[in-house]
PDB file of N, CA and C in Angstrom:
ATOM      1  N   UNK A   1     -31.909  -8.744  19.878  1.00  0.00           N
ATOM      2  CA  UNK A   1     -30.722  -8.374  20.606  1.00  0.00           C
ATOM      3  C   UNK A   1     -29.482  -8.329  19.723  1.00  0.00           C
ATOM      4  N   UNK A   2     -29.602  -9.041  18.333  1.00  0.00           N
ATOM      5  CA  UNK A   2     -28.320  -9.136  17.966  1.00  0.00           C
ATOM      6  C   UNK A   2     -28.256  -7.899  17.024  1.00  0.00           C
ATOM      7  N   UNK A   3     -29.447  -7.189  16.709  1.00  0.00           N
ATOM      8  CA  UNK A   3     -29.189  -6.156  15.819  1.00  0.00           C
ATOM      9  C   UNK A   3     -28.042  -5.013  15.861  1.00  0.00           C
ATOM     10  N   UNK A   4     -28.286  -4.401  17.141  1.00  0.00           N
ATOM     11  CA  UNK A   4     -27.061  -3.346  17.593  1.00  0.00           C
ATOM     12  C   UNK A   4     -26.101  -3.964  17.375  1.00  0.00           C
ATOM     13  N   UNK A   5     -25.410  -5.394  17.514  1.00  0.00           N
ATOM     14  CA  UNK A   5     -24.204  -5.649  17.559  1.00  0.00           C
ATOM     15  C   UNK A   5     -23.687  -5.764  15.704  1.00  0.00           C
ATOM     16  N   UNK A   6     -25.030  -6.274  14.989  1.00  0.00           N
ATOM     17  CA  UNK A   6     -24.447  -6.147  13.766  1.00  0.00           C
ATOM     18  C   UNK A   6     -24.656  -4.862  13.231  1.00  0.00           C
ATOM     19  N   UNK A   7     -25.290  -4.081  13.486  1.00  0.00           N
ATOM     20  CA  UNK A   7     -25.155  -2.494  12.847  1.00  0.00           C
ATOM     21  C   UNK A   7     -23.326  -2.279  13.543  1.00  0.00           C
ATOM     22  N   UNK A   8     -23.321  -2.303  14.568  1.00  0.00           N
ATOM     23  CA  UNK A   8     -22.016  -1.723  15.143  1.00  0.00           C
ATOM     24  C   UNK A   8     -21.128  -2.676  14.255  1.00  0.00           C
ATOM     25  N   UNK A   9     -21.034  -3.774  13.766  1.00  0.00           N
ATOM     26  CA  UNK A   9     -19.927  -4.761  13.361  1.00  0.00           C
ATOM     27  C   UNK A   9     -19.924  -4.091  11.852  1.00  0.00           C
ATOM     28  N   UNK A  10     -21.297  -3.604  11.043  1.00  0.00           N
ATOM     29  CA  UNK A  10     -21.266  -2.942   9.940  1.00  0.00           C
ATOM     30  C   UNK A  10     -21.010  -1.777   9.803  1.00  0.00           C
ATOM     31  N   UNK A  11     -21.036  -0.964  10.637  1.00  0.00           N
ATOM     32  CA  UNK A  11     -20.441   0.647  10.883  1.00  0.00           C
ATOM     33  C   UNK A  11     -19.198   0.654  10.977  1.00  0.00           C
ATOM     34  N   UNK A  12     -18.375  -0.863  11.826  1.00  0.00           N
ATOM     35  CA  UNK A  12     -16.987  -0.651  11.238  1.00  0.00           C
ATOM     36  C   UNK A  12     -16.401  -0.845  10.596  1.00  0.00           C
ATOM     37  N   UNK A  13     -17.241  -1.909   9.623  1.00  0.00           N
ATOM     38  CA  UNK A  13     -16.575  -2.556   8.603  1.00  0.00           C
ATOM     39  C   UNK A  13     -16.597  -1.375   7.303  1.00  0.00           C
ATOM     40  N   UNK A  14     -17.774  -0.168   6.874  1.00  0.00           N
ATOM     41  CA  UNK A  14     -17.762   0.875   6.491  1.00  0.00           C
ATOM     42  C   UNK A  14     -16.904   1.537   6.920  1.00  0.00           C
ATOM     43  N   UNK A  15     -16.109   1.944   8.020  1.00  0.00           N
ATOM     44  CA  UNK A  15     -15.390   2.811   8.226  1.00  0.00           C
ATOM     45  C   UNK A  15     -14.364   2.357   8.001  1.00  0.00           C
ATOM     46  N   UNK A  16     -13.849   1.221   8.047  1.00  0.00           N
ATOM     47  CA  UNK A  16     -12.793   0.333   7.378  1.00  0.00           C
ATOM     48  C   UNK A  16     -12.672   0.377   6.100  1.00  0.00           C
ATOM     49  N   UNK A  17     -13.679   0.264   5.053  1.00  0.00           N
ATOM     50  CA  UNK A  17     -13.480   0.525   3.911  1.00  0.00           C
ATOM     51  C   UNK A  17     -12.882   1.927   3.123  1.00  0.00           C
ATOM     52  N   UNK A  18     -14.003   2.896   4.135  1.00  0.00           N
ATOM     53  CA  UNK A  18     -13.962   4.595   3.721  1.00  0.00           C
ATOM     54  C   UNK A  18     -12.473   4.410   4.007  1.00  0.00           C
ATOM     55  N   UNK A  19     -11.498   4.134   5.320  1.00  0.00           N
ATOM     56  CA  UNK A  19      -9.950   4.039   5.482  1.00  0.00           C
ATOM     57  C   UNK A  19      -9.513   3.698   4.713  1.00  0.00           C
ATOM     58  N   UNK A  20      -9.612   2.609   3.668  1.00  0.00           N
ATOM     59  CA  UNK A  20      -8.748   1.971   2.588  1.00  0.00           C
ATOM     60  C   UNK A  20      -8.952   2.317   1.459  1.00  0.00           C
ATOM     61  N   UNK A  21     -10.153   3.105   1.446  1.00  0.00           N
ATOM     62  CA  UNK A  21     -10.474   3.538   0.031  1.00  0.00           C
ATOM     63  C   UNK A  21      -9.739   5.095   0.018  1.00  0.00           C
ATOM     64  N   UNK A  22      -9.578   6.019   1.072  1.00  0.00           N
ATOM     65  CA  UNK A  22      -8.767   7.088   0.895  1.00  0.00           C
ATOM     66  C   UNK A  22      -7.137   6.697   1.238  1.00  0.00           C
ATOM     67  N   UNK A  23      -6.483   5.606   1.650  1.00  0.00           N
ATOM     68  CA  UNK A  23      -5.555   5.058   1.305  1.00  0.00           C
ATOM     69  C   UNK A  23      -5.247   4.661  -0.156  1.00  0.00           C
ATOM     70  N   UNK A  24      -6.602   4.461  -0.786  1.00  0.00           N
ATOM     71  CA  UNK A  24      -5.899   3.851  -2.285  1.00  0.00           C
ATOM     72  C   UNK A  24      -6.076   5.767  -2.978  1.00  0.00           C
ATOM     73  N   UNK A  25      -6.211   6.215  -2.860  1.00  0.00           N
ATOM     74  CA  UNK A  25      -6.772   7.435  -3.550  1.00  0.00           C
ATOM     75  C   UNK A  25      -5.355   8.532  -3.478  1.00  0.00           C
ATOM     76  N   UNK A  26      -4.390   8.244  -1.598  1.00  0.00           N
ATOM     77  CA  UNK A  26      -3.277   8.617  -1.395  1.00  0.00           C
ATOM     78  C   UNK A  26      -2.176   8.187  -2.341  1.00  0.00           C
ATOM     79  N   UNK A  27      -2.500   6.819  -2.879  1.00  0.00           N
ATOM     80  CA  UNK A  27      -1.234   6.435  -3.764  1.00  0.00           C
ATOM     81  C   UNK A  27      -1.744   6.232  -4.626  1.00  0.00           C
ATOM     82  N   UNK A  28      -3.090   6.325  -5.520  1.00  0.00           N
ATOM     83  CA  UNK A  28      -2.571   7.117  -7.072  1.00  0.00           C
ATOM     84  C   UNK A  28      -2.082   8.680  -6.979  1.00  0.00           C
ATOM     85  N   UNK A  29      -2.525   9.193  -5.963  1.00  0.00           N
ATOM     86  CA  UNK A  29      -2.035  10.721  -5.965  1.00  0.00           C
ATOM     87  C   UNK A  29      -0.443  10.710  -6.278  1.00  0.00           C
ATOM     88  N   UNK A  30       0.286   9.789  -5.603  1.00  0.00           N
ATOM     89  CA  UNK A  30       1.294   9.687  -5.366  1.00  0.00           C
ATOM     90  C   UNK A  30       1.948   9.102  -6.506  1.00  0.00           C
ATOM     91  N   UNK A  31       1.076   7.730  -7.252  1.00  0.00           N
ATOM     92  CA  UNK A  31       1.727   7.555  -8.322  1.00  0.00           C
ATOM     93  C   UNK A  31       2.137   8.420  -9.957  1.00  0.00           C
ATOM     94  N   UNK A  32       0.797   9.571  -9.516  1.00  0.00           N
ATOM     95  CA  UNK A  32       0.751  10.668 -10.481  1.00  0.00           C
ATOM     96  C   UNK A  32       1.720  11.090 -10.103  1.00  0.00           C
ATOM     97  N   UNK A  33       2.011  11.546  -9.319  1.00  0.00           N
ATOM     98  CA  UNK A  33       2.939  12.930  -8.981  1.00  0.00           C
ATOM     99  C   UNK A  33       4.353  12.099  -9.755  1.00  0.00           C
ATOM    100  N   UNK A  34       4.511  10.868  -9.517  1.00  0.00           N
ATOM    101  CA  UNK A  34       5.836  10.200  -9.621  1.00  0.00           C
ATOM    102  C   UNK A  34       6.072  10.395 -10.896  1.00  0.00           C
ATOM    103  N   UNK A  35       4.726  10.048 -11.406  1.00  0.00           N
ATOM    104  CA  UNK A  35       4.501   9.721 -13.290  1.00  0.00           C
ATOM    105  C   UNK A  35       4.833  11.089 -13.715  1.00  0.00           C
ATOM    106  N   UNK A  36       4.685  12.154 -13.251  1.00  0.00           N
ATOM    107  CA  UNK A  36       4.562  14.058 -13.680  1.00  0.00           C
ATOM    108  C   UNK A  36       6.196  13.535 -13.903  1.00  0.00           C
ATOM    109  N   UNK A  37       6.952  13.932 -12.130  1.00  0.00           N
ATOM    110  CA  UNK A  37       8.264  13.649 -12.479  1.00  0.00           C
ATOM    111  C   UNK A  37       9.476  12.716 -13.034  1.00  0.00           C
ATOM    112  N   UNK A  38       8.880  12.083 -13.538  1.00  0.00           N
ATOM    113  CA  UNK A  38       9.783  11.099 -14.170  1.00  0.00           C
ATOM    114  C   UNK A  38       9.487  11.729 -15.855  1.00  0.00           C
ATOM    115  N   UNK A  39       8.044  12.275 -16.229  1.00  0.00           N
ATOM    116  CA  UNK A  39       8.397  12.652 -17.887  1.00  0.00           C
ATOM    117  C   UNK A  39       9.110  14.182 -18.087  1.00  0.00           C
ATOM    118  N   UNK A  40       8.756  14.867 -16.552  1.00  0.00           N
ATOM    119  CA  UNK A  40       9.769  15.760 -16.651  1.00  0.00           C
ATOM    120  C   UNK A  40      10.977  15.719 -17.122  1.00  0.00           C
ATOM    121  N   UNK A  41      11.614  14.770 -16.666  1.00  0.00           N
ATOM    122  CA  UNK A  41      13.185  14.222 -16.550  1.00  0.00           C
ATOM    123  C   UNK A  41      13.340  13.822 -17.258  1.00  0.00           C
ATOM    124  N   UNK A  42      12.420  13.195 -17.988  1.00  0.00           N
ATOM    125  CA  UNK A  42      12.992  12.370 -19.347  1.00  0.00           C
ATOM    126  C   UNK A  42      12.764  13.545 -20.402  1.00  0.00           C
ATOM    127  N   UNK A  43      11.543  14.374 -20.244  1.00  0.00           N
ATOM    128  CA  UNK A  43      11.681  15.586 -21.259  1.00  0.00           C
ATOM    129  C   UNK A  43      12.800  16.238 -21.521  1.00  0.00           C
ATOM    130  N   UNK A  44      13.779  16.351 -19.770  1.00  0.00           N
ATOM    131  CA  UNK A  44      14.668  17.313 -19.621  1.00  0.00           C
ATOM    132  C   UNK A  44      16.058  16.599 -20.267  1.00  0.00           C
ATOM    133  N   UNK A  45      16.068  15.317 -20.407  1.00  0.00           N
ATOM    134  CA  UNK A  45      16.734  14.317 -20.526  1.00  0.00           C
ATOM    135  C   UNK A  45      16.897  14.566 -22.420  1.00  0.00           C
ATOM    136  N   UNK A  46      16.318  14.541 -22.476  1.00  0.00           N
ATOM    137  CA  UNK A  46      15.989  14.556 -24.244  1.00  0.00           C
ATOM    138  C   UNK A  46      16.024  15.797 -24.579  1.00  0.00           C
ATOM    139  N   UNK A  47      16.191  17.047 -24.467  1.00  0.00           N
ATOM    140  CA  UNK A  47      15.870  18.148 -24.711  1.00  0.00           C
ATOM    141  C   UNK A  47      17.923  18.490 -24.475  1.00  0.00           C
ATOM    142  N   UNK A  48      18.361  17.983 -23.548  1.00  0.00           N
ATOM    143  CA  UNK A  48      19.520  17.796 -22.936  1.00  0.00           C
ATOM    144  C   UNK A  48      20.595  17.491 -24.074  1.00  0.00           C
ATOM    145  N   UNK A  49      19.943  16.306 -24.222  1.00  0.00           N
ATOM    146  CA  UNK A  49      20.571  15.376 -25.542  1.00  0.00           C
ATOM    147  C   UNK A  49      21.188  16.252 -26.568  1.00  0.00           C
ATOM    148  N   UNK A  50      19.691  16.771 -27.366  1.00  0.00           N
ATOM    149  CA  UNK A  50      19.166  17.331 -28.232  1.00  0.00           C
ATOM    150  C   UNK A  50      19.835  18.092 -28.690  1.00  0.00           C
ATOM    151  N   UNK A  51      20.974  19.132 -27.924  1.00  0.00           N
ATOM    152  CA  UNK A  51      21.221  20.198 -27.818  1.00  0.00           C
ATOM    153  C   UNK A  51      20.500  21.492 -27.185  1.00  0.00           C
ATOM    154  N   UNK A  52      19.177  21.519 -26.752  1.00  0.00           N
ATOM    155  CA  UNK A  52      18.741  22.498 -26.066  1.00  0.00           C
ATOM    156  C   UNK A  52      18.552  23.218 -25.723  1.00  0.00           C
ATOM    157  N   UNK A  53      19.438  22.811 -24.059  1.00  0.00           N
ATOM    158  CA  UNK A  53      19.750  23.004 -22.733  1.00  0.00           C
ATOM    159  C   UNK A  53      20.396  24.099 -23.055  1.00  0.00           C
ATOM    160  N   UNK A  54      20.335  25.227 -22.639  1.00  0.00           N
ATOM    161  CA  UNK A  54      21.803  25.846 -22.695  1.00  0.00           C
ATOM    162  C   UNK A  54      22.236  26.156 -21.248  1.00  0.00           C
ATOM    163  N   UNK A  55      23.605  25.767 -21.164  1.00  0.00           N
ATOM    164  CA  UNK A  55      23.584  26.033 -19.919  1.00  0.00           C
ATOM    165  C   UNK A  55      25.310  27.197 -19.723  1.00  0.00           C
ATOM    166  N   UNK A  56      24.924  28.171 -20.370  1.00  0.00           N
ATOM    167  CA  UNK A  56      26.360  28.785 -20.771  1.00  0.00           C
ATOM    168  C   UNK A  56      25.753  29.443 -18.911  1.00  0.00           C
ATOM    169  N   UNK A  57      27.004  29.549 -18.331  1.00  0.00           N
ATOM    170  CA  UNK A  57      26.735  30.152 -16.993  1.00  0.00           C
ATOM    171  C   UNK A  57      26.693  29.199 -15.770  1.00  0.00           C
ATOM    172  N   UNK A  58      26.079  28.142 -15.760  1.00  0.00           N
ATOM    173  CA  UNK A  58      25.945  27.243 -15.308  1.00  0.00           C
ATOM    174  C   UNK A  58      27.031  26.251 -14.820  1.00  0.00           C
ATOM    175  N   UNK A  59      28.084  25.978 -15.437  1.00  0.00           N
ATOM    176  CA  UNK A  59      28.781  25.451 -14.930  1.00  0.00           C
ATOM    177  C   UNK A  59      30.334  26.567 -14.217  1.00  0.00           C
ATOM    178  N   UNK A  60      30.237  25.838 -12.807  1.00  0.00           N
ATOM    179  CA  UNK A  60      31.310  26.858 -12.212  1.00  0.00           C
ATOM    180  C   UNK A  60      31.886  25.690 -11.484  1.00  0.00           C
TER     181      UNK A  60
END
């Protein structure tokens, strides 16, 4: 009798996991994306510096 109840207690504890495991998968996505834009900025940052940039037009 107790089988159904532990398949059902293990089917949710799997589906609990599969939930947290595409939760962790959402925020490296997220920490990439952060990591992309932040060396952007610092590329743009340094390139800026550098002399570069040109930004003849740009300022109004």
């Amino acid at each position: 009798m107790n089988a159904p109840a532990a398949e059902r207690a293990t089917a949710e504890e799997i589906t609990a996991l599969r939930m947290r495991v595409a939760d962790l998968h959402r925020q490296i996505a997220d920490a990439k994306e952060w990591r992309h834009a932040l060396r952007i900025t610092a590329g743009f940052k340094d390139s800026e510096a550098a002399g570069y940039v040109d930004r003849t037009g740009l300022e109004a």
